[in-house]
Protein backbone atom coordinates (compact mmCIF):
# COMPACT_ATOMS: atom_id res chain seq x y z
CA UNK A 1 2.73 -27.67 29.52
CA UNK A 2 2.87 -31.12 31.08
CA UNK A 3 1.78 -29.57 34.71
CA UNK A 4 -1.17 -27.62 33.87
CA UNK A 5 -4.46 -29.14 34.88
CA UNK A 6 -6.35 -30.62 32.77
CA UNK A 7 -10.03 -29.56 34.60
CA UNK A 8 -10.92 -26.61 35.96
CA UNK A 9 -10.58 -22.88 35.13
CA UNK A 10 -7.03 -23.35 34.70
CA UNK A 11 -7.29 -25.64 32.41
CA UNK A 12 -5.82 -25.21 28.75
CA UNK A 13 -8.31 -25.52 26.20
CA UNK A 14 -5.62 -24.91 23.37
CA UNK A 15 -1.94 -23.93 23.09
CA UNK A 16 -0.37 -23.54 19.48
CA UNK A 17 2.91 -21.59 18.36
CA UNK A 18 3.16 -20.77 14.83
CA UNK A 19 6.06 -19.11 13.04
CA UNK A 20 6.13 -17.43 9.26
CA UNK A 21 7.21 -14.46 8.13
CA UNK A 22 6.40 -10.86 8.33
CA UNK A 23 5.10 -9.20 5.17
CA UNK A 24 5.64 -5.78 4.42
CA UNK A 25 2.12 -5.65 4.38
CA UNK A 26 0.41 -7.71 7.23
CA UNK A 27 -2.78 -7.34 4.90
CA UNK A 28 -1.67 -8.47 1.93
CA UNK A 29 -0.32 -12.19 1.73
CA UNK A 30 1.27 -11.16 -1.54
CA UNK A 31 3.50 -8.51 -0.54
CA UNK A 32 6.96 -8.92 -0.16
CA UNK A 33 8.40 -10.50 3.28
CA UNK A 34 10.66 -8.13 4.97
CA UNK A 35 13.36 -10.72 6.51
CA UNK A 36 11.91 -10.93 9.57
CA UNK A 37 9.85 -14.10 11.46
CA UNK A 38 6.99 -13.52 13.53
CA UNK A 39 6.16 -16.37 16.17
CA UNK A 40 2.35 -16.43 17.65
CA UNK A 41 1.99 -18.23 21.19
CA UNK A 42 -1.52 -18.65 21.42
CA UNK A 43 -2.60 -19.97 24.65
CA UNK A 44 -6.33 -20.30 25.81
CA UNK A 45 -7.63 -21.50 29.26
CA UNK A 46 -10.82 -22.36 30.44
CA UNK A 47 -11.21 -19.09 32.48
CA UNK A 48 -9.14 -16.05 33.45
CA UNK A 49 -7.10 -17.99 36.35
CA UNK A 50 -5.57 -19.88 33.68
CA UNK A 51 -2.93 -17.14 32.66
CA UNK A 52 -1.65 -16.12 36.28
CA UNK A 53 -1.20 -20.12 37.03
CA UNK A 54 0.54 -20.53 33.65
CA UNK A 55 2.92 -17.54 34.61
CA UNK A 56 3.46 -19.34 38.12
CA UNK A 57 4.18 -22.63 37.17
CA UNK A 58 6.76 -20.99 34.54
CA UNK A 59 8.50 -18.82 37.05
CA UNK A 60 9.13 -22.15 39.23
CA UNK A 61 9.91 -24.64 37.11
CA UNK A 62 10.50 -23.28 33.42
CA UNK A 63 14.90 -23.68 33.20
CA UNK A 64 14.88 -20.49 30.69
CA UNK A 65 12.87 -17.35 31.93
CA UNK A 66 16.12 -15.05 31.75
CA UNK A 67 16.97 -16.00 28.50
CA UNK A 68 13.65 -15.92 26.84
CA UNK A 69 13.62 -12.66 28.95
CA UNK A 70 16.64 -11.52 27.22
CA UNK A 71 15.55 -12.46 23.86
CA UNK A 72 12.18 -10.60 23.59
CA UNK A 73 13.61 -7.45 24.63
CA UNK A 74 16.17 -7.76 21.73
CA UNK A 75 13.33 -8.27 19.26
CA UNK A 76 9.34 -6.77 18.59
CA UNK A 77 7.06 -8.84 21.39
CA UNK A 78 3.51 -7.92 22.17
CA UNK A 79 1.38 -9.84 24.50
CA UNK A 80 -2.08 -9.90 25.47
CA UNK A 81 -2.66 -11.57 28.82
CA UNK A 82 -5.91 -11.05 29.52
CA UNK A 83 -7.90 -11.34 26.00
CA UNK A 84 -11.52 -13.23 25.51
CA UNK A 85 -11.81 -14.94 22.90
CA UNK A 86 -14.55 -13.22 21.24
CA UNK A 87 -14.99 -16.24 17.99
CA UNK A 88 -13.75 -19.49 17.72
CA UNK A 89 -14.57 -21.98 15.06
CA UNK A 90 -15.08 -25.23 17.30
């Protein structure tokens, strides 16, 4: 993260990762984990050029891509790469 902009449409306005783990049921915090960890990237940028520049700077500089690479395709990954946020509390 330490080469992103910091103005612009590129710009991050947020970037969090969280990690807990996966209920049996996602809708009830009371029901019983199932053993496996869910970790949430959640990256938001002041406008849609953000997520193609964060992609580029991680292809040219990031020293992992081919193991993360390896690693999500040996577990559940979904990604949304061009969402709105649609609510926000701040």
């Amino acid at each position: 993260m330490t080469g992103h902009p910091r103005e612009g449409e590129e710009a991050p306005l947020s970037y969090t990762i969280s990690k807990g783990p996966e209920l049996s049921d996602p809708v009830d915090p009371n029901s019983a984990p199932t053993g496996n960890t869910i970790f949430v990237l959640n990256e938001v940028h002041q406008g849609p050029a953000g997520v193609p520049e964060h992609w580029r700077q991680a292809i040219e500089s990031w020293e992992d891509p081919p193991a993360f690479m390896a690693w999500s395709r040996r577990n559940t990954v979904s990604t949304l790469h061009d969402g709105v946020v649609v609510q926000s509390l701040w």
